[in-house]
Protein backbone atom coordinates (compact mmCIF):
# COMPACT_ATOMS: atom_id res chain seq x y z
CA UNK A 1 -6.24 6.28 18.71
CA UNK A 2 -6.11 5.13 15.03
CA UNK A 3 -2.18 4.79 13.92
CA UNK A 4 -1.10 4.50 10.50
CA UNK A 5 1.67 0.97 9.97
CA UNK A 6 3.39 1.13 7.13
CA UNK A 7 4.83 -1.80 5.55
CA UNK A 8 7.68 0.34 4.03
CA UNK A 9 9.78 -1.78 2.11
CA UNK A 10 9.17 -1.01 -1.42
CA UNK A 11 6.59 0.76 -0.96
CA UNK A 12 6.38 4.36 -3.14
CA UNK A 13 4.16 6.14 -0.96
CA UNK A 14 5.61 6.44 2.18
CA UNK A 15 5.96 10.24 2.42
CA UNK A 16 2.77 10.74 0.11
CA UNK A 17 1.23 8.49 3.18
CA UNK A 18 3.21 10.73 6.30
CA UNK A 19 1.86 13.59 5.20
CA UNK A 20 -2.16 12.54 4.90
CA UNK A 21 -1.41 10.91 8.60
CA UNK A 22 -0.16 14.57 9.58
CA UNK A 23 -2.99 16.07 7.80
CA UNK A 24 -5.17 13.79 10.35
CA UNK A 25 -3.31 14.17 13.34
CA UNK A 26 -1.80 10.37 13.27
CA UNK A 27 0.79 8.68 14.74
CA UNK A 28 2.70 6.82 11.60
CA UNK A 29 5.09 3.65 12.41
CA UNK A 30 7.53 2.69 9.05
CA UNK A 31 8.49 -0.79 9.67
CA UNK A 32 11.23 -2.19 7.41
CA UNK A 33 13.93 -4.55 6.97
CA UNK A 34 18.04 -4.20 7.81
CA UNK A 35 18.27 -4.18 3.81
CA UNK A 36 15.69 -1.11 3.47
CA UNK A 37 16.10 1.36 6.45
CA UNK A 38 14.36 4.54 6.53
CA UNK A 39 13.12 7.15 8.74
CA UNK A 40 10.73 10.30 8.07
CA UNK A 41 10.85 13.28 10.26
CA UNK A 42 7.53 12.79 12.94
CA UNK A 43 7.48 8.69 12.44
CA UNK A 44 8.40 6.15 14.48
CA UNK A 45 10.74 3.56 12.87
CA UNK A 46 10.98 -0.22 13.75
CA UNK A 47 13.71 -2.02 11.82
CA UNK A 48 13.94 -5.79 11.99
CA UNK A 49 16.20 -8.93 10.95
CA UNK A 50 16.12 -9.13 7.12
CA UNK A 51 13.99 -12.65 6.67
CA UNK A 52 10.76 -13.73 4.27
CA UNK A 53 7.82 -12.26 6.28
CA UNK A 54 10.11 -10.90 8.85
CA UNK A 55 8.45 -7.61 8.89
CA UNK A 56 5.19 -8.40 8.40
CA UNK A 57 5.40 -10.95 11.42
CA UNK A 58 6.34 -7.45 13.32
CA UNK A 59 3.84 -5.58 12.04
CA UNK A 60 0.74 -8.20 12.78
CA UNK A 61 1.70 -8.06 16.51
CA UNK A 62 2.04 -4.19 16.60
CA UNK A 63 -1.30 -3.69 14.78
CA UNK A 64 -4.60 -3.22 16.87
CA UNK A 65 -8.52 -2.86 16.16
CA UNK A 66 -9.12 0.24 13.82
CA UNK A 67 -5.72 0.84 13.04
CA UNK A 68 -4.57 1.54 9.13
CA UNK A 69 -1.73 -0.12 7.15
CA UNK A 70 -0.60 0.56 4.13
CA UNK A 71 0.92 -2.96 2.24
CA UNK A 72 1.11 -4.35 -1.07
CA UNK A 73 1.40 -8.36 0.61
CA UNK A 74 -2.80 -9.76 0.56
CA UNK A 75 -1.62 -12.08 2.92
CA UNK A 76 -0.78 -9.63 5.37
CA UNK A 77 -3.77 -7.80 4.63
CA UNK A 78 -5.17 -11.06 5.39
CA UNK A 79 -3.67 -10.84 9.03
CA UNK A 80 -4.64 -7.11 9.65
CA UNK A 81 -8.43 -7.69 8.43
CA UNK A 82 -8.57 -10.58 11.05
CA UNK A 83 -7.56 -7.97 13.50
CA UNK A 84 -10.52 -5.97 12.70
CA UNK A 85 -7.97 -3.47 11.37
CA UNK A 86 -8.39 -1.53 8.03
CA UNK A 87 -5.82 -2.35 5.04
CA UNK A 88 -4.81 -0.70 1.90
CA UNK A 89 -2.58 -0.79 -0.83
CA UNK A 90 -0.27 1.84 -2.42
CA UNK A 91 -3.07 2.40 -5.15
CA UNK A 92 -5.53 3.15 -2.97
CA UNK A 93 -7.03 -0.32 -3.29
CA UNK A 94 -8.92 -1.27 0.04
CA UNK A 95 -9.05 -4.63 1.33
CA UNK A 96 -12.25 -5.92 2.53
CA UNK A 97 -13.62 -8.84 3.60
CA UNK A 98 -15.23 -9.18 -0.07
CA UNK A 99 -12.02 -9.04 -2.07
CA UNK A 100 -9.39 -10.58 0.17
CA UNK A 101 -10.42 -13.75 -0.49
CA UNK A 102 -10.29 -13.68 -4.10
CA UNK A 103 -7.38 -11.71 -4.19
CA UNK A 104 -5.01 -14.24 -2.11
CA UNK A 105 -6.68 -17.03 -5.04
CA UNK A 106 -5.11 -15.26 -7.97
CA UNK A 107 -1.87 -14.78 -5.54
CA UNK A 108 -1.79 -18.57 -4.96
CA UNK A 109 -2.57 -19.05 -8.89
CA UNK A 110 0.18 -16.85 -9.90
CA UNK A 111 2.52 -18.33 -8.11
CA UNK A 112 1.38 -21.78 -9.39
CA UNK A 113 2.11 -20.55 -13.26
CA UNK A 114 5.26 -19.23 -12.33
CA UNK A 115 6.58 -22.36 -10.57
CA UNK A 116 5.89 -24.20 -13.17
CA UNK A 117 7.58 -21.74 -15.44
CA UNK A 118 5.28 -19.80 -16.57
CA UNK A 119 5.63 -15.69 -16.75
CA UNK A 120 3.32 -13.25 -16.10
CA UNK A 121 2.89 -9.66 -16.57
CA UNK A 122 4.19 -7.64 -13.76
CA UNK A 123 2.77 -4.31 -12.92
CA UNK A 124 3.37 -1.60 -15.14
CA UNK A 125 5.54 1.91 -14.32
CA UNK A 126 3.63 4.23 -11.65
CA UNK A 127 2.52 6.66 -12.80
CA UNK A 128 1.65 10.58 -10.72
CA UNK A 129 -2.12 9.54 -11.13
CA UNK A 130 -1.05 6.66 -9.35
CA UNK A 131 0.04 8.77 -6.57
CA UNK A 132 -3.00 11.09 -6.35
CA UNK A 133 -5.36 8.03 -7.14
CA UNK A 134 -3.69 6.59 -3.11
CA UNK A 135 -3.96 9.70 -1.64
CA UNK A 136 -7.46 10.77 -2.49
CA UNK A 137 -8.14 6.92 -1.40
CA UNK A 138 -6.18 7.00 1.77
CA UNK A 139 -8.10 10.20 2.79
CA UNK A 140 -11.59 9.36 2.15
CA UNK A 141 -10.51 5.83 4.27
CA UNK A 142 -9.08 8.29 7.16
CA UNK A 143 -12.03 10.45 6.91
CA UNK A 144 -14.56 7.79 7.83
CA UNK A 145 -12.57 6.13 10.40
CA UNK A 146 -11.82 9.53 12.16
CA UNK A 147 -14.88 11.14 11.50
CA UNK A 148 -12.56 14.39 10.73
């Protein structure tokens, strides 16, 4: 069965994403960090050690072949693509073997400008579009993977 990880710290869709797993009849697993704890009523928390990647490491061995995971990190969507898992972010943005790629480049560039002091923009203020834009997404993504 097809279960819904989400990498939950920070992220502004968790209960926007617990209910659409509901809707679908899936099991939903919040993973987080000491610093960001959460639960939802029906989920399954897993909590671990604050630490750069610390949850992510967690969530890579958890996630199987067709499951779903919500991040905003590309290189964990790296990970869960190599899994043969499916990956999206909290705009509805799907990760696919034809972005990915280019995506982690203009990660890697980023953080190139900004090490050497550069700035760049960061993203701009969500926005309730925002919200319906991921859930619309998130559906249609359950929808073909279910076949409900």
């Amino acid at each position: 069965m097809t279960v819904l990880l989400i990498d939950a710290d920070g992220c502004p869709v968790v209960d926007l994403a617990c209910q659409t797993a509901r809707e679908f009849g899936l099991p939903v697993v919040l993973l987080c960090d000491t610093s960001h704890e959460m639960s939802r009523p029906g989920a399954e928390t897993v909590i671990v050690s604050k630490g750069a990647d610390a949850v992510d490491f967690v969530l890579v061995n958890r996630v199987k072949k067709g499951d779903v995971v919500i991040t905003q990190d590309y290189g964990l969507a790296a990970m869960v693509l190599a899994r043969q898992a499916y990956a999206i972010d909290q705009n509805g943005r799907e990760y696919t073997s034809e972005n990915i790629d280019q995506l982690l480049l203009s990660r890697h560039t980023a953080k190139k400008i900004r090490n050497a002091g550069g700035r760049l923009k960061g993203p701009s203020k969500r926005r309730p579009e925002d919200n319906e834009q991921f859930a619309v997404q998130l559906s249609d993504l359950l929808t073909r993977i279910t076949g409900k």
